[in-house]
Each structure stands twice: as structure tokens, then as C-alpha cells.
Protein backbone atom coordinates (compact mmCIF):
# COMPACT_ATOMS: atom_id res chain seq x y z
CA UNK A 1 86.35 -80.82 -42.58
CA UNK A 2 86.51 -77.36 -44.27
CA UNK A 3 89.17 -76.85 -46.68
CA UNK A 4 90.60 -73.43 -47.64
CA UNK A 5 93.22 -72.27 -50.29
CA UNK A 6 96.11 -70.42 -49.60
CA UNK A 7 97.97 -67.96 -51.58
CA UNK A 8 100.56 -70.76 -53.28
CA UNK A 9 96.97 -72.63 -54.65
CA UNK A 10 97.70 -75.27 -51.54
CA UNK A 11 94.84 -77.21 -50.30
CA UNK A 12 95.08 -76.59 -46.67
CA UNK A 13 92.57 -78.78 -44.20
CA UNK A 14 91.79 -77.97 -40.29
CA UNK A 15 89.09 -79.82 -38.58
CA UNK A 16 87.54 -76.48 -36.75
CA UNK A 17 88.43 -73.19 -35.66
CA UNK A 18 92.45 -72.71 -34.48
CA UNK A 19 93.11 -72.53 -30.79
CA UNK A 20 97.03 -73.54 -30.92
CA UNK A 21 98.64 -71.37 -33.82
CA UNK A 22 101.99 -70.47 -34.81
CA UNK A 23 103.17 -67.52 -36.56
CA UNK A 24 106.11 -67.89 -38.90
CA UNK A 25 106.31 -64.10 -39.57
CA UNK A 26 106.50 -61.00 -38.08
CA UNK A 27 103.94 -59.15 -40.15
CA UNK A 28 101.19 -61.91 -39.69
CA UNK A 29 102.13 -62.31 -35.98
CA UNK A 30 101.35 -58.58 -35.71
CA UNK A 31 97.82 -59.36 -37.45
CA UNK A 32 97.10 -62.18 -35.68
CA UNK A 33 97.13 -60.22 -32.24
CA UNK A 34 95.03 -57.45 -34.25
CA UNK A 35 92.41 -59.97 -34.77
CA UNK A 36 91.92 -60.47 -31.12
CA UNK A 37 94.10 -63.87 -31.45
CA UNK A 38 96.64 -63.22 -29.11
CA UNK A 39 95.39 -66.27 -26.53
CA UNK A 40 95.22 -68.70 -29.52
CA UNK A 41 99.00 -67.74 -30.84
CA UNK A 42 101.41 -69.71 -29.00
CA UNK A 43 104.23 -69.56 -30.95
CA UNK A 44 106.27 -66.89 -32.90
CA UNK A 45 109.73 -66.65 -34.86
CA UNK A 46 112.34 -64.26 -32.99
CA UNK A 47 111.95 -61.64 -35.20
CA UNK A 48 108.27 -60.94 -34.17
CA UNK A 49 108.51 -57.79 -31.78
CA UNK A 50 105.29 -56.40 -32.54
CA UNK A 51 102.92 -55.45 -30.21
CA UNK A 52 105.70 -54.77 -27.37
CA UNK A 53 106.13 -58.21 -24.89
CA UNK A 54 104.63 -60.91 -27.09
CA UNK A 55 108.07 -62.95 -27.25
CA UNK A 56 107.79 -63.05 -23.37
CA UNK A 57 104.71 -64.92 -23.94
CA UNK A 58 105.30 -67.11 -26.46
CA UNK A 59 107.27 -69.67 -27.07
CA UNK A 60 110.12 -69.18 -29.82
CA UNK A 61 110.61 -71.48 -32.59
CA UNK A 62 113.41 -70.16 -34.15
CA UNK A 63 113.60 -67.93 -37.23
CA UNK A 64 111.82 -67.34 -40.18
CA UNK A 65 114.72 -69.60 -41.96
CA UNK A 66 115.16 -71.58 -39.04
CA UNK A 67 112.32 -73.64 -37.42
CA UNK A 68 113.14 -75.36 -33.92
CA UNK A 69 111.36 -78.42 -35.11
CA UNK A 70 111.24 -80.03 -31.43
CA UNK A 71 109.55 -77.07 -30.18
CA UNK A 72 107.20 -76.93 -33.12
CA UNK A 73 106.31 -80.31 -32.21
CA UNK A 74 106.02 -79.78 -28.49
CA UNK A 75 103.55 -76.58 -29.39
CA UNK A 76 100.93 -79.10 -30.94
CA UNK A 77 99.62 -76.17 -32.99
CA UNK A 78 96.27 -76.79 -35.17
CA UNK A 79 97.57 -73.80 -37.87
CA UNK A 80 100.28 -72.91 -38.98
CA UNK A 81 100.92 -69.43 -40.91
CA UNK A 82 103.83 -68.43 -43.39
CA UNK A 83 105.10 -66.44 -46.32
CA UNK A 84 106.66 -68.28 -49.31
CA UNK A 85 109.59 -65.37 -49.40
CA UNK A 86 109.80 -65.41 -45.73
CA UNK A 87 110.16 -68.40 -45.08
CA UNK A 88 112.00 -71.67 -46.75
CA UNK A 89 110.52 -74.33 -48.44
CA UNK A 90 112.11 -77.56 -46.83
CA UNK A 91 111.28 -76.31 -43.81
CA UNK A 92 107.46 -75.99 -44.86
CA UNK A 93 107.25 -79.20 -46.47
CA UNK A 94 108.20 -81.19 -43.14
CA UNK A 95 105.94 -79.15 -41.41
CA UNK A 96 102.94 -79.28 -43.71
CA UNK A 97 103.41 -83.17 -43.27
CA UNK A 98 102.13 -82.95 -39.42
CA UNK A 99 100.16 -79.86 -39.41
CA UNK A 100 97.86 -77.61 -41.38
CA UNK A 101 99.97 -74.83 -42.83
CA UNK A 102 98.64 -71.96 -44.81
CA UNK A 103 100.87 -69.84 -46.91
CA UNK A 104 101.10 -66.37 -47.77
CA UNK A 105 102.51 -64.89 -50.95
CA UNK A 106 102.56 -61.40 -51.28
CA UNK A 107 103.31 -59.08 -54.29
CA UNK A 108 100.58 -56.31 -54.23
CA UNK A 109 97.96 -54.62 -51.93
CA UNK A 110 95.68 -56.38 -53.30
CA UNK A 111 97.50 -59.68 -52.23
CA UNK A 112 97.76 -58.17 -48.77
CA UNK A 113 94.20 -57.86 -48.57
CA UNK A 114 93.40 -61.06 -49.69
CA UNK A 115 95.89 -62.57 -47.45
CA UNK A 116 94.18 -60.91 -43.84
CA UNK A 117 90.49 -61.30 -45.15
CA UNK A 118 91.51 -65.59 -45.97
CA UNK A 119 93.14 -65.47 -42.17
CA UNK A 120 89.61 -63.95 -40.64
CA UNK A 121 88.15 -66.88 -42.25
CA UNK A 122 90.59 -69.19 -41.09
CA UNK A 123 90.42 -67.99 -37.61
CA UNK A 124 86.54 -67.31 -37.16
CA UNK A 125 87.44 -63.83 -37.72
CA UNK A 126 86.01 -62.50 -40.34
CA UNK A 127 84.54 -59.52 -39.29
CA UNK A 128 88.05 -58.16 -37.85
CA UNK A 129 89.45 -58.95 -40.89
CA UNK A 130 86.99 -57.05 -42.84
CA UNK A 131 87.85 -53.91 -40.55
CA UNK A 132 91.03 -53.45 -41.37
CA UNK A 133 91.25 -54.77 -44.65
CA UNK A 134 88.34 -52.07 -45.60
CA UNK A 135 90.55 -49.47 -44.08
CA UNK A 136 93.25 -50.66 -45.93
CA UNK A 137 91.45 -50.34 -49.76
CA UNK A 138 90.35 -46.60 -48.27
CA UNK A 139 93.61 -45.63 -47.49
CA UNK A 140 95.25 -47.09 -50.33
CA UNK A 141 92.78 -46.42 -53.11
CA UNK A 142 95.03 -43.07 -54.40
CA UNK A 143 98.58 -42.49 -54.69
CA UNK A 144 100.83 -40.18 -53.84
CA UNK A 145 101.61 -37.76 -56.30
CA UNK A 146 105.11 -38.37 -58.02
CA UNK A 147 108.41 -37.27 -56.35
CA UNK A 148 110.96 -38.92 -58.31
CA UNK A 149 113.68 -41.03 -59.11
CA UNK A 150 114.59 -43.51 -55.92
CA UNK A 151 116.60 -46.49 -55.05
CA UNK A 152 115.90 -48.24 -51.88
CA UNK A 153 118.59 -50.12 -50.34
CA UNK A 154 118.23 -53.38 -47.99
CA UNK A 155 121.89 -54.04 -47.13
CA UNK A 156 124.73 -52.34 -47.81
CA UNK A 157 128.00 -55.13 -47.67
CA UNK A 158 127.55 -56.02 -50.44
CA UNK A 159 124.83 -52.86 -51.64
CA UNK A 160 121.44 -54.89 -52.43
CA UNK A 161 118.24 -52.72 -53.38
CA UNK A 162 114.89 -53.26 -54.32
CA UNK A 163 113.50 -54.22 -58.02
CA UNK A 164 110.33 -55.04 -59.33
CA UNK A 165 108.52 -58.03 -58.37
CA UNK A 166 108.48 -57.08 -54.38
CA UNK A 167 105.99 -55.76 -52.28
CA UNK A 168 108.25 -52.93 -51.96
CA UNK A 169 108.29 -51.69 -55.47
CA UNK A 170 104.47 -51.76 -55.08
CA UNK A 171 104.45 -49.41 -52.01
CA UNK A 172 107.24 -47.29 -53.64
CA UNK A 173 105.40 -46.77 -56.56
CA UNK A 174 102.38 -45.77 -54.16
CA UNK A 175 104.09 -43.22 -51.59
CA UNK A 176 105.50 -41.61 -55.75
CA UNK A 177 108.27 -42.69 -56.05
CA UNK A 178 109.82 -43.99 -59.09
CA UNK A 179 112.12 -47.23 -58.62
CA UNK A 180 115.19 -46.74 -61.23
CA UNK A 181 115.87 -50.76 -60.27
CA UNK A 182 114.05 -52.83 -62.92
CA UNK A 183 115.57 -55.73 -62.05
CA UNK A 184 113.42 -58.01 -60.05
CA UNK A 185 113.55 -59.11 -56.99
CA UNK A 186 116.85 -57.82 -55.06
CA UNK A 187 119.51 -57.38 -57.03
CA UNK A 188 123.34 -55.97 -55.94
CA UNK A 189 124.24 -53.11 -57.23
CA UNK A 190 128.05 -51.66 -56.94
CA UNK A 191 128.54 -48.00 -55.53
CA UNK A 192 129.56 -46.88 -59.52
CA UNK A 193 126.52 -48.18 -60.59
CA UNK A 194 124.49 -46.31 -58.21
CA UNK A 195 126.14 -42.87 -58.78
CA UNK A 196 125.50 -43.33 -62.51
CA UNK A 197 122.21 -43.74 -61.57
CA UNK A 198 122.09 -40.82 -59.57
CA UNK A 199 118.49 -40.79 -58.06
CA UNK A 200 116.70 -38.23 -56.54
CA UNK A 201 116.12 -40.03 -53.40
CA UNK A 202 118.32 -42.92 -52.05
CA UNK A 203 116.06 -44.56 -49.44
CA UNK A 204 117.93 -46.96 -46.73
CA UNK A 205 116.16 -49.02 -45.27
CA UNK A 206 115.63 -49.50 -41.47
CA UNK A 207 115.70 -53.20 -41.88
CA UNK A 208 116.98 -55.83 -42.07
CA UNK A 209 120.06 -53.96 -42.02
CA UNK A 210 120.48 -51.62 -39.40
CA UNK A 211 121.16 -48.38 -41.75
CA UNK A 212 122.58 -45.26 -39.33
CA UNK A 213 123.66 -41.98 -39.75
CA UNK A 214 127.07 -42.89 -40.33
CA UNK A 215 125.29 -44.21 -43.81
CA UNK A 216 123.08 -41.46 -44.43
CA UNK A 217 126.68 -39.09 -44.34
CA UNK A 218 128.52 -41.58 -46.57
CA UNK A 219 125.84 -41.81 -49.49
CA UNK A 220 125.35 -38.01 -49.05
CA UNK A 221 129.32 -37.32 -49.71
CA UNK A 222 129.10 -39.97 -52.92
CA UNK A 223 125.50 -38.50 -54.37
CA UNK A 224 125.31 -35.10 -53.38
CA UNK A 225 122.54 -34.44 -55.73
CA UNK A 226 120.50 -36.75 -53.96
CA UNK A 227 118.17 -36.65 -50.93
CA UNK A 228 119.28 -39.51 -48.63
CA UNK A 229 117.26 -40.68 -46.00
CA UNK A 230 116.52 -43.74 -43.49
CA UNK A 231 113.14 -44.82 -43.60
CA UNK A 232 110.84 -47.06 -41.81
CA UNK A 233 111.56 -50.64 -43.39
CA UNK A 234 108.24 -51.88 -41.48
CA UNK A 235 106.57 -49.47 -43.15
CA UNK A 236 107.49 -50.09 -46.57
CA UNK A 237 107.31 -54.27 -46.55
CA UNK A 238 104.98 -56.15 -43.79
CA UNK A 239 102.15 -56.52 -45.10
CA UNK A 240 99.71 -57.32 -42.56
CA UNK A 241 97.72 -54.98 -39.94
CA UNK A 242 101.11 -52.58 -40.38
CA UNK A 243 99.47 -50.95 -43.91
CA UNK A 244 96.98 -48.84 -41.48
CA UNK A 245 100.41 -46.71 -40.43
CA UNK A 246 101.88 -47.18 -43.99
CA UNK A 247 99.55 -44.16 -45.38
CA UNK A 248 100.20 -41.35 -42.47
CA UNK A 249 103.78 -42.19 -42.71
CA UNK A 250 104.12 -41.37 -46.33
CA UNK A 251 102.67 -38.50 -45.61
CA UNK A 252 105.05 -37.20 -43.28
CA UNK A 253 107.90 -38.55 -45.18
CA UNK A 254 106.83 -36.12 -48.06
CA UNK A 255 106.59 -33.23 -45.84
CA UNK A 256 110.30 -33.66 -44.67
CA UNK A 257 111.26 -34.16 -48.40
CA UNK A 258 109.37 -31.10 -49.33
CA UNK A 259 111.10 -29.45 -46.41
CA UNK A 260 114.76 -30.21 -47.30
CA UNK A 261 113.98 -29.18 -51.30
CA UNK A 262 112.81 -25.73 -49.67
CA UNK A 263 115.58 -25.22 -47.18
């Protein structure tokens, strides 16, 4: 029975090619599909919405903190995928003691890239894989040229942002900008904290919390020396088929920073 690694060094087993598999996060649900697997995925969490329609075709097992064990069960799946950050160990653990389950852990693009090219093999689709994860190394091979200071914000009751250690940093760090939060992993951050900080960009994130202009105008009023903007959360942290966007969208979003710095 072939026997494959995952990202956590886990020994995961499955006696031949998937053909009942359930996604445990958005971002690999979304690569899945884009590996032609859509038929063999039959379940998903209720936070994957990408492509458009799939939750009307799958069965839902709850959240990506939150498994539905009964339905889990009922799905009989032959793979399951997930993300040790994602996802919550107890949960895992009494599911890796019925079923094959393969675990991402994602810090870098190089990690991302490892992760889809270990699913193609997974999933007798290597080839796929290969596609996009060569686009990927093209289109991430050199970064944007530096912009600044930033802060990128994930919530805002209490204020939590972005440090080092995240996926996020990494993609920061590649669109040019400059993370002033050391800190790893998400740390809070109070608003006097922030305006001592005083970056040149305050980025809020589209998700997970829902970050409107109402935001945007508050932020401005308390950091008026800073560009603040709402930007495309998907963009900046899943890490699967996603990255092929992630490169034209920097882009742009450099053209409308250039813009307001001009106007």
C-alpha cells in the first residue's frame, strides 16, 4: 500500500487512488476542483465558496474548527485533506484514527508548492499539479520592488495583525511591503500602538473579518499619514491554486497606491 508524507512528517497510508475525499479547507478545496477532482470531492467545510455552487454539491461537514463527525462518517471518504493552522488537532486525531488524513502546513511559497505537487501525487494527478505549481515558481520567482512600511490587520475588536511566521508575512514581503509586526504569528495590537507605529500602508483585510468602508474612514481619521486600504484577504493567505491571481493582483494594487501618492 503506498505510503506518502505529509507536511507535519505524518506517515499517511491509502490503499489506491482517492475516489471519496474531503476537503477540510477552503484553499485546498479550491485546488482540488483545479485538479479536475471535483467528482471525487464529496465533502467540504462551510467556508469553501470557491469555484461558485460547490457547497450545493457537497455535503457539509461543518467548519474548519468544527467537524460534523456523523457526517464525516456517513461520507466514507478514502482521503482526507487539512492544514495544521486551519484546522484543530483533536479533531484530526479522531479522524486520522478511521481514515487516511494528510496534512498541510504552510509557511512559505515554497511550502505551497510542495503542498499541491504532494496532492497531484496523492490524487493521480501529477501532471495538473505540475501545471500550476510551475506557474506558480514563474510568477513568484521576483518580487515586487519595495513600497514601505505596512501593517495588515485580520480583525479589528480586539485589533489583531499579522507577524512573522505566517504565510502572510511571506506574501507581504513579496508584493514589497515591509511588515513593522515582528511578532509572530498574530498578535493584538492596541490603536496607540499602531499610531506610534505609523505605517505607510495599513492593509485590512477582507477576511475573516468583514473590513468596510466605515473602517477604511476610521483608520484614515487616526493615521492620516497613512495609505489605508481593504485588500483581497484570499489573495494574500490561501495557498493553493489561488497564488495564480496572487501576482496580477499585486500588480494592480501598486498601481492604485502609486495613484493615490500622485493625486
Amino acid at each position: 500500500m503506498p505510503t506518502h508524507t505529509d507536511q507535519l512528517n505524518r506517515k499517511v497510508t491509502v490503499t489506491e487512488y482517492p475516489k471519496r475525499i474531503i476537503s477540510l479547507v477552503p484553499s485546498q478545496t479550491e485546488l482540488l476542483v483545479d485538479l479536475g477532482l471535483r467528482d471525487e470531492l464529496v465533502g467540504i467545510t462551510k467556508f469553501c465558496i470557491h469555484p461558485k455552487g460547490l457547497k450545493k454539491e457537497k455535503q457539509i461537514i461543518g467548519g474548519t474548527k468544527n467537524f460534523h463527525f456523523d457526517k464525516i462518517d456517513a461520507l466514507q471518504p478514502d482521503l482526507i485533506i487539512g492544514n495544521k493552522e486551519e484546522n484543530y488537532q483533536e479533531g484530526i486525531e479522531k479522524l486520522a484514527e478511521k481514515y487516511p488524513v494528510w496534512m498541510s502546513d504552510i509557511f512559505t511559497i515554497e511550502d505551497a508548492v510542495e503542498m499541491i505537487e504532494n496532492i497531484g501525487e496523492l490524487t493521480n494527478k501529477v501532471a495538473e499539479s505540475k501545471n500550476i505549481s510551475n506557474q506558480i515558481k514563474i510568477d513568484f520567482k521576483n518580487p515586487f520592488s519595495k513600497k514601505g512600511t505596512a501593517i495588515y490587520l485580520i480583525w479589528n475588536d480586539p485589533i489583531m495583525t499579522v507577524g512573522s511566521n505566517t504565510f502572510i508575512n511571506e506574501m507581504l514581503a513579496f508584493a514589497g511591503f515591509e511588515n513593522l509586526v515582528q511578532e509572530k504569528r498574530y498578535p493584538k495590537i492596541d490603536l496607540e500602538v499602531l499610531k506610534n507605529l505609523n505605517p505607510e500602508f495599513l492593509l485590512l483585510s477582507s477576511e475573516p473579518f468583514p473590513y468596510k468602508e466605515k473602517h477604511v474612514a476610521f483608520y484614515q481619521k487616526e493615521l492620516p499619514n497613512t495609505q489605508v486600504k481593504i485588500v483581497d484577504g484570499e489573495l494574500f493567505s490561501w495557498y493553493g491554486s489561488t497564488l495564480l491571481k496572487s501576482k496580477d493582483y499585486f500588480l494592480s494594487l501598486n498601481q492604485k497606491f502609486l495613484k493615490n501618492e500622485a493625486s
